[in-house]
C-alpha atoms as a PDB file:
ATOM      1  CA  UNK A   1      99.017  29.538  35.772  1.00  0.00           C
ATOM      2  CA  UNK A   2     102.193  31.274  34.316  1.00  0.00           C
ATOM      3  CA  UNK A   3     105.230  31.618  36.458  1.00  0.00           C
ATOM      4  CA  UNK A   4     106.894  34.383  33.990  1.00  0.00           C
ATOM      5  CA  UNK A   5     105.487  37.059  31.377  1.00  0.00           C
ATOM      6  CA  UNK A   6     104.010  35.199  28.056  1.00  0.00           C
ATOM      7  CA  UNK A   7     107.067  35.900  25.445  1.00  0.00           C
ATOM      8  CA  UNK A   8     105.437  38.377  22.941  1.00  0.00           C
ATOM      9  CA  UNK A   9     105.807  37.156  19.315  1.00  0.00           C
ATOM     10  CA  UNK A  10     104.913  39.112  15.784  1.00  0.00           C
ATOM     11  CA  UNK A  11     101.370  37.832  16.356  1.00  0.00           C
ATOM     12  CA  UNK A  12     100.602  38.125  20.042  1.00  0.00           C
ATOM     13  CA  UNK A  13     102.432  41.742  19.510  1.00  0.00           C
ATOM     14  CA  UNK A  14      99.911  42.560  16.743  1.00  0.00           C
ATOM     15  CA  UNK A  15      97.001  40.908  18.925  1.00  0.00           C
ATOM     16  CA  UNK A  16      98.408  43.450  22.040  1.00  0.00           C
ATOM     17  CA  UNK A  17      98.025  46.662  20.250  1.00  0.00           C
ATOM     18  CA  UNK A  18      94.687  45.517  18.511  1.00  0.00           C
ATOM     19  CA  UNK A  19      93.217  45.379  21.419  1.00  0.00           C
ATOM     20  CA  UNK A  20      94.843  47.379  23.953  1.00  0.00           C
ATOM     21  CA  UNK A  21      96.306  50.696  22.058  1.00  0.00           C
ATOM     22  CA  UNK A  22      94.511  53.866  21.679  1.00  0.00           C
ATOM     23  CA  UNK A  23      96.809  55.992  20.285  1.00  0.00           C
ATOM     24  CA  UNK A  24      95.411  59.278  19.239  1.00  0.00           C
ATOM     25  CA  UNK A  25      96.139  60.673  15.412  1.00  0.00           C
ATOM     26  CA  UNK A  26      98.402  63.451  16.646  1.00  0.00           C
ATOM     27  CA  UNK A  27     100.692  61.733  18.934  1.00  0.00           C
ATOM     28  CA  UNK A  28     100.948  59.093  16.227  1.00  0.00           C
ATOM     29  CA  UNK A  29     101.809  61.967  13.784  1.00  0.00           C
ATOM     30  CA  UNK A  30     104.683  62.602  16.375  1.00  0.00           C
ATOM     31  CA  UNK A  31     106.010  59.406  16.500  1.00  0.00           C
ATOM     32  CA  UNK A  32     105.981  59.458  12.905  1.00  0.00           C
ATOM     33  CA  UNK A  33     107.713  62.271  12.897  1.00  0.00           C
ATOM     34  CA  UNK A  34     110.513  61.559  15.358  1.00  0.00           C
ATOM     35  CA  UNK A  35     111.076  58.145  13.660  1.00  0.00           C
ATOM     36  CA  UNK A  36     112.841  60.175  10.883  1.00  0.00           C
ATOM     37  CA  UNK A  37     115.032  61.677  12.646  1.00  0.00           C
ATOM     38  CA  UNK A  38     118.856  60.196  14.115  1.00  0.00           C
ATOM     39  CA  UNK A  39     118.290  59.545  17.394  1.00  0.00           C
ATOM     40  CA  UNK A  40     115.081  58.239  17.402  1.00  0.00           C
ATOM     41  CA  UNK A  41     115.745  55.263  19.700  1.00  0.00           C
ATOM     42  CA  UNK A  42     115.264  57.706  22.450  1.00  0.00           C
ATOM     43  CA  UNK A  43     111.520  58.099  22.017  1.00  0.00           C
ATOM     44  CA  UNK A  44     109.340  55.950  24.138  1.00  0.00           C
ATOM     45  CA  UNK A  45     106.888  53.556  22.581  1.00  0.00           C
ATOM     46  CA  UNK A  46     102.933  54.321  22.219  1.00  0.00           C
ATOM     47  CA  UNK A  47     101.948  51.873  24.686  1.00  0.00           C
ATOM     48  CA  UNK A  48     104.226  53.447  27.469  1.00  0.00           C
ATOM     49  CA  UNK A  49     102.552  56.520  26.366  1.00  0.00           C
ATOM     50  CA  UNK A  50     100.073  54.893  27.240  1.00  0.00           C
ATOM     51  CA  UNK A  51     100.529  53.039  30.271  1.00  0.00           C
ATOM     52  CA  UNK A  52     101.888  56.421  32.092  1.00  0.00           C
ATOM     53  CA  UNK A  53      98.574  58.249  31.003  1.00  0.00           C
ATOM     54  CA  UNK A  54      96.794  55.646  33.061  1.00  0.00           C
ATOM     55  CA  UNK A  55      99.042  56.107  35.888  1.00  0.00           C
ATOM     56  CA  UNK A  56      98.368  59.571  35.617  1.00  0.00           C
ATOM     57  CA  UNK A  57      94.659  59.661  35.461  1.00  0.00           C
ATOM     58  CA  UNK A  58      94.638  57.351  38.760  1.00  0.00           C
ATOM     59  CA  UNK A  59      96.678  59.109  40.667  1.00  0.00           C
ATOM     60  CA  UNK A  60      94.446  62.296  40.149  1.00  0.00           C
ATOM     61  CA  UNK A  61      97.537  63.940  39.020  1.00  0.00           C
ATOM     62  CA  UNK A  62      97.824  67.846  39.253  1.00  0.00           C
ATOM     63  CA  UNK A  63     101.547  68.601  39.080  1.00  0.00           C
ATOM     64  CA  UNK A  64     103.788  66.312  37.171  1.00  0.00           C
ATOM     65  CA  UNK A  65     107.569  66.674  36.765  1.00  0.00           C
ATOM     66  CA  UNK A  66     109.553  65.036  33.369  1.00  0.00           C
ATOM     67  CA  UNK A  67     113.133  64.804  33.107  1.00  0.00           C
ATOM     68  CA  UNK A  68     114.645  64.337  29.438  1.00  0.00           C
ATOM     69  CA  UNK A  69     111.311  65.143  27.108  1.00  0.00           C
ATOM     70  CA  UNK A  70     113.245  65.062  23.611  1.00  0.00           C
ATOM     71  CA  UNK A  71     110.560  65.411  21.098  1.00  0.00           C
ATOM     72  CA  UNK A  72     107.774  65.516  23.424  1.00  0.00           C
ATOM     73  CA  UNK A  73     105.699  61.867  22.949  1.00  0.00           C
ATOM     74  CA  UNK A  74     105.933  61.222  27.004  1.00  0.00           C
ATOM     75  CA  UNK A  75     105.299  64.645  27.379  1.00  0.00           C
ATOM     76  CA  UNK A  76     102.266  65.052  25.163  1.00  0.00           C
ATOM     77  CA  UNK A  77     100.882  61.587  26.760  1.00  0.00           C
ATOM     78  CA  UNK A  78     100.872  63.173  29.921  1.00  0.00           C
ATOM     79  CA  UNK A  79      99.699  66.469  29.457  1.00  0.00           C
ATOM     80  CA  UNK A  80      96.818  64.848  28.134  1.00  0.00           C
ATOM     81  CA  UNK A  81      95.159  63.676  30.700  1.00  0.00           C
ATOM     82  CA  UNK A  82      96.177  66.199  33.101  1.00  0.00           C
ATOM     83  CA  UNK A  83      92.965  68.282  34.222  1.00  0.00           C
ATOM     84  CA  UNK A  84      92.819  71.518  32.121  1.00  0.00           C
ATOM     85  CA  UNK A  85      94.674  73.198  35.349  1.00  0.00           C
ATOM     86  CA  UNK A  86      97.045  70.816  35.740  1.00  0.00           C
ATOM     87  CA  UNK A  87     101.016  71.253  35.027  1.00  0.00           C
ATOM     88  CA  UNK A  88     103.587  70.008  34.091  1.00  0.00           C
ATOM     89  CA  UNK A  89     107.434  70.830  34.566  1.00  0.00           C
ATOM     90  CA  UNK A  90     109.706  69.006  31.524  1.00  0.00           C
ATOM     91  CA  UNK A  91     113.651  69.666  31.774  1.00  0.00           C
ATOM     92  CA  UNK A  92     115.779  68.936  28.716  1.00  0.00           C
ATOM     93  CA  UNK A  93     118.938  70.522  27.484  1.00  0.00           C
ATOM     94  CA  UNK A  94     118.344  70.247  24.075  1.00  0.00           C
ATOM     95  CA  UNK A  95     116.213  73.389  22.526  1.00  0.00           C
ATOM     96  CA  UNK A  96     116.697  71.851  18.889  1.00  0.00           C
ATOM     97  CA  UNK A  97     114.365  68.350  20.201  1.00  0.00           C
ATOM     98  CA  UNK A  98     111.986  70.805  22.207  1.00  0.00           C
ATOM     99  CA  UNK A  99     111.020  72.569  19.604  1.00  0.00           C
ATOM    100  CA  UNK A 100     109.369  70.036  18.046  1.00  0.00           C
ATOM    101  CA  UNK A 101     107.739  69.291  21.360  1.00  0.00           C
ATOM    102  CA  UNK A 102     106.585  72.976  21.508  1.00  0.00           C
ATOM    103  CA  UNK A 103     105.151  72.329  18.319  1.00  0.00           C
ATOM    104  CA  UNK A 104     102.767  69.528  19.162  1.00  0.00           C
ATOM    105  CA  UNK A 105     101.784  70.724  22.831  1.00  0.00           C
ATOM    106  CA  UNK A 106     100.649  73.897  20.640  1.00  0.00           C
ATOM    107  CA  UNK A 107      98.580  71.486  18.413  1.00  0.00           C
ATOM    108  CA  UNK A 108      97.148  69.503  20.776  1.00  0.00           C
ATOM    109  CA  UNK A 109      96.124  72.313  23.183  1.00  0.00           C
ATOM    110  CA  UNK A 110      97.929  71.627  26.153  1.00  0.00           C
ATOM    111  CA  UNK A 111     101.164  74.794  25.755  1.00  0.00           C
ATOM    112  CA  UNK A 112      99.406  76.557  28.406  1.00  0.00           C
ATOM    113  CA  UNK A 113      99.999  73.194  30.758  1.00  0.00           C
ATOM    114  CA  UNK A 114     103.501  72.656  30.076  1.00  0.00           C
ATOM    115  CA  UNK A 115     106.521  74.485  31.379  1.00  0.00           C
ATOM    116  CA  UNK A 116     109.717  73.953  29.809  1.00  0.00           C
ATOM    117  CA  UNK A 117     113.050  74.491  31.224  1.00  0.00           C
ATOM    118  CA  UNK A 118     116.183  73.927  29.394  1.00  0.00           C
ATOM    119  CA  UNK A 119     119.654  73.161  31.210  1.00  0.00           C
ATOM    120  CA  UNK A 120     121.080  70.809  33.541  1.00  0.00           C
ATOM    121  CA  UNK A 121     118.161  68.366  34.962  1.00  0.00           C
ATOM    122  CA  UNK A 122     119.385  68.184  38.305  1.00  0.00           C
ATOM    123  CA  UNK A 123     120.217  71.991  38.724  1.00  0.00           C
ATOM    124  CA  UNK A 124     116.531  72.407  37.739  1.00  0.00           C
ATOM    125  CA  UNK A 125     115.519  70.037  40.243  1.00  0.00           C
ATOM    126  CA  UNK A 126     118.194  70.765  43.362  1.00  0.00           C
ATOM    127  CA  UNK A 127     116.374  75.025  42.726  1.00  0.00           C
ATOM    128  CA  UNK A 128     112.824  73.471  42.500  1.00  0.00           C
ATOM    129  CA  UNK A 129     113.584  71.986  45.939  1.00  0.00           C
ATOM    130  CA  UNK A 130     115.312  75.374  47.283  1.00  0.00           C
ATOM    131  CA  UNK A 131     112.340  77.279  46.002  1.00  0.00           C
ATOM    132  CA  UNK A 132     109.940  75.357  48.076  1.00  0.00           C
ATOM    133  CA  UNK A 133     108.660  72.689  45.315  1.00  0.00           C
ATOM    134  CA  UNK A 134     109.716  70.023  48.048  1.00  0.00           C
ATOM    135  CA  UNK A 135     106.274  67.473  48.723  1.00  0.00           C
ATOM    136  CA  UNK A 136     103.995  69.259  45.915  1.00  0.00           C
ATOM    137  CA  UNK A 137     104.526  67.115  42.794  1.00  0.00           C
ATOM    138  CA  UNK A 138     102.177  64.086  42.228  1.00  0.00           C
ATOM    139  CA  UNK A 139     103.818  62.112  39.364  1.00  0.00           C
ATOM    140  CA  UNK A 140     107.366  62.246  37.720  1.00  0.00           C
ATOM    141  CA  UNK A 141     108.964  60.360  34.669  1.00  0.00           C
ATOM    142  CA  UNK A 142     112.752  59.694  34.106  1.00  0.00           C
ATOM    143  CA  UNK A 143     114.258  59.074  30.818  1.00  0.00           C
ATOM    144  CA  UNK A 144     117.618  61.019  30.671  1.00  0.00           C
ATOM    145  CA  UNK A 145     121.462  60.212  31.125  1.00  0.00           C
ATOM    146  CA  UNK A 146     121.343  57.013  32.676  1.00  0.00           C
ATOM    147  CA  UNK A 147     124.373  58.071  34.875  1.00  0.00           C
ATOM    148  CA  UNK A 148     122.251  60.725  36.614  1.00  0.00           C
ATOM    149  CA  UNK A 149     119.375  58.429  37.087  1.00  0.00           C
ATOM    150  CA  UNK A 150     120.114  57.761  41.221  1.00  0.00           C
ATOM    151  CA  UNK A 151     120.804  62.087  41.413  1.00  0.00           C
ATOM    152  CA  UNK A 152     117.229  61.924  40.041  1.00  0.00           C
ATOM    153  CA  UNK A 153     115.796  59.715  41.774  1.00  0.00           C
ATOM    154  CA  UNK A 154     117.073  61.613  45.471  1.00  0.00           C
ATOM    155  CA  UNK A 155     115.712  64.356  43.944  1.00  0.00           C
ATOM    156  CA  UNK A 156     112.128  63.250  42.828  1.00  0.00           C
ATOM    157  CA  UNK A 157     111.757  61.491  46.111  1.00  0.00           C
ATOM    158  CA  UNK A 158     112.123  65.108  48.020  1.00  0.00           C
ATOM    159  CA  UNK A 159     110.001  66.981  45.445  1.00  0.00           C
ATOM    160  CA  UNK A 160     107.016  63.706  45.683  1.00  0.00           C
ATOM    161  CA  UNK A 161     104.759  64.176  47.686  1.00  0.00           C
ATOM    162  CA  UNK A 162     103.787  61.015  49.794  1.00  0.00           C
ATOM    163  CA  UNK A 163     101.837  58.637  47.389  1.00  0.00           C
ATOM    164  CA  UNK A 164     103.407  60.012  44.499  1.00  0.00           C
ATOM    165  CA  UNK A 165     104.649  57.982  41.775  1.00  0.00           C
ATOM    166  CA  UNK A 166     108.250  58.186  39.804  1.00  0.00           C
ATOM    167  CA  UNK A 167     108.604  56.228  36.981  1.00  0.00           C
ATOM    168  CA  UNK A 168     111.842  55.474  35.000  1.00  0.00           C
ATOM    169  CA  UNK A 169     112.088  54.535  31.496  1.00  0.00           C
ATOM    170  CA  UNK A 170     114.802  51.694  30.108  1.00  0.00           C
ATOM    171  CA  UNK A 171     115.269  49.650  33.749  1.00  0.00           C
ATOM    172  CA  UNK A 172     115.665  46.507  31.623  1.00  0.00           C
ATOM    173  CA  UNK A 173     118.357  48.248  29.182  1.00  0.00           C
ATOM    174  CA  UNK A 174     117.258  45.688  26.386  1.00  0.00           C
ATOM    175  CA  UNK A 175     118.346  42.656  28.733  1.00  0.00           C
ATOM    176  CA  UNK A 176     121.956  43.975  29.539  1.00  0.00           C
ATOM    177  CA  UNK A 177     121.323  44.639  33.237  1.00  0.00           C
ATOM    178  CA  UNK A 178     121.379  40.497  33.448  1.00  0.00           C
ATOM    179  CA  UNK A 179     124.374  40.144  31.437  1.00  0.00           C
ATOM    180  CA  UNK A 180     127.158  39.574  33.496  1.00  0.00           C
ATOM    181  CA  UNK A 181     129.819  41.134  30.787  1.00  0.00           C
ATOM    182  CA  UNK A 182     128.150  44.516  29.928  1.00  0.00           C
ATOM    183  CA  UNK A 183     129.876  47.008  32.386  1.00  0.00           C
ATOM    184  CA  UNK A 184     129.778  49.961  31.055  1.00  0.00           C
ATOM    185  CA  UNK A 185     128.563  53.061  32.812  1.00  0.00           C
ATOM    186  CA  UNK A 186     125.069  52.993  31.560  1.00  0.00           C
ATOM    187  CA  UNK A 187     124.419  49.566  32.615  1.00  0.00           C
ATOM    188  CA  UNK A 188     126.145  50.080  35.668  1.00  0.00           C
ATOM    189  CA  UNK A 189     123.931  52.968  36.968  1.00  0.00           C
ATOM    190  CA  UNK A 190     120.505  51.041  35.591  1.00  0.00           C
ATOM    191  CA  UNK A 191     121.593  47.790  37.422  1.00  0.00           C
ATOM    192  CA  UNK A 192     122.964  50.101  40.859  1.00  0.00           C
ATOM    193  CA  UNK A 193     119.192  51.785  40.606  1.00  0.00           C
ATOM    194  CA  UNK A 194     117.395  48.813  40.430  1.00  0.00           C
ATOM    195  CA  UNK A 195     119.069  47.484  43.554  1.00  0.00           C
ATOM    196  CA  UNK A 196     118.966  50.794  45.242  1.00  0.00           C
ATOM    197  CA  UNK A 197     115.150  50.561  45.382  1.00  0.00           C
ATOM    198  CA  UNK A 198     114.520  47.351  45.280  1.00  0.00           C
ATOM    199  CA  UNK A 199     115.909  47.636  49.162  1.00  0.00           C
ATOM    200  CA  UNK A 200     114.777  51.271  49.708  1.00  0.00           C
ATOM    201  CA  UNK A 201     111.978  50.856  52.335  1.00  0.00           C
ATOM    202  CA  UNK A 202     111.003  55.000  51.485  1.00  0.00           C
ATOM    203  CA  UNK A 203     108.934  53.850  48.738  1.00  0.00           C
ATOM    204  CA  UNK A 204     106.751  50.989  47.472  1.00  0.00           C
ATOM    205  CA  UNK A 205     108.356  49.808  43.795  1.00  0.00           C
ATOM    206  CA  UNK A 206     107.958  47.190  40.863  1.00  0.00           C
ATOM    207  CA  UNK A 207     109.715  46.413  38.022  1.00  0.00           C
ATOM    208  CA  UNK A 208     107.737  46.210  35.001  1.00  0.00           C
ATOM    209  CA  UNK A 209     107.898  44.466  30.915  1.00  0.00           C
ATOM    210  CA  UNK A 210     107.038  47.413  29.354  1.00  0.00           C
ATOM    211  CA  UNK A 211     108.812  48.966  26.498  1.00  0.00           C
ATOM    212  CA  UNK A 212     112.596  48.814  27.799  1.00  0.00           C
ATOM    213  CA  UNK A 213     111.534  48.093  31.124  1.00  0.00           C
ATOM    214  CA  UNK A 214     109.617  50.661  33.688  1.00  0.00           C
ATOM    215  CA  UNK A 215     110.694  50.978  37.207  1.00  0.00           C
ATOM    216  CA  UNK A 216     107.422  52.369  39.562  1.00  0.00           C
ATOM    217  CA  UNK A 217     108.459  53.651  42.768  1.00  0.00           C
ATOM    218  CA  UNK A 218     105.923  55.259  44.768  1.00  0.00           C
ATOM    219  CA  UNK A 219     106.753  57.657  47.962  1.00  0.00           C
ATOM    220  CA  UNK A 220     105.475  56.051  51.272  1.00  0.00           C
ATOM    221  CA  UNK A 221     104.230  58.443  54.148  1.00  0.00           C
END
């Protein structure tokens, strides 16, 4: 019996993705892709891809939400395995990343499941709720400005519906939540929304190894 995850080495690493990953030619085409370009570090890693397609497919996910979709891997993972009538909502500022989103949802014939809307995530959100979105949205992913992650996560709880799942992306912030010295506003707001739901009796939650670390909160009745 282990009392902690198994540390993953080169070869246990290798062993992992041998055996676990099925990453599809196109969305490794993407990743590809978005490896070339500057900020790369902000795409998530196949395996999340992964992981959240699962979580997807067992919640028998209809409506999903995504908040900060760069060049689209997440997004592409998802839309996936929603049903052919399924949607999807992504918010992003940046038109220049989506683009190349836009590109691969068209290859990968899921466009006509994806709505885009560019500009300020939680404006999006604070209208969807306005507009009568509140309760009707399955599944939602976070992996934006790490400052607006507790806004987002007030806002994903309204639009949830009870037994939905949110799930944020870089909770472990490549180990400097548990650094002691590393106080700057990032880590701040990763470590505060940790401890926000760790206490918040609205939802059922773990935090999880994955990639940078994936917080799962799901909505309680």
């Amino acid at each position: 019996m282990s009392t902690r995850p198994t540390p993953l080495d080169d070869r246990l690493w290798s062993y992992l993705c041998r055996v676990s990953l099925r990453e599809s030619p196109l969305l490794a085409e993407l990743r590809a892709e978005t490896a070339q370009l500057p900020a790369a570090e902000c795409q998530i890693s196949p395996e999340q891809g992964q992981f959240m397609a699962l979580l997807v497919r067992l919640l028998g996910t209809r409506r999903a939400l995504e908040i900060g979709t760069f060049t689209g891997y997440s997004s592409l993972a998802v839309a996936l395995a929603l049903p052919d009538d399924g949607r999807l909502v992504c918010c992003d500022m940046s038109a220049e990343w989506t683009s190349v989103a836009r590109r691969y949802w068209q290859r990968a014939g899921v466009a006509h499941k994806v709505e885009l809307r560019l500009g300020p995530a939680l404006e999006t959100l604070q209208g969807m709720v306005s507009n009568g979105d509140r309760g009707s949205f399955d599944f939602a992913f976070v992996d934006a400005d790490k400052t607006g992650y507790r806004d987002y996560y007030e806002r994903c709880l309204e639009l949830l519906r009870p037994g939905g799942l949110v799930v944020f992306d870089n909770m472990l912030w490549e180990g400097k939540v548990a650094d002691p010295h590393a106080r700057d506003e990032d880590t701040r707001a990763i470590r505060e929304l940790n401890e926000l739901v760790s206490a918040d009796e609205r939802v059922a939650s773990s935090l999880l190894q994955v990639g940078d670390g994936v917080l799962l909160a799901m909505k309680l009745g």
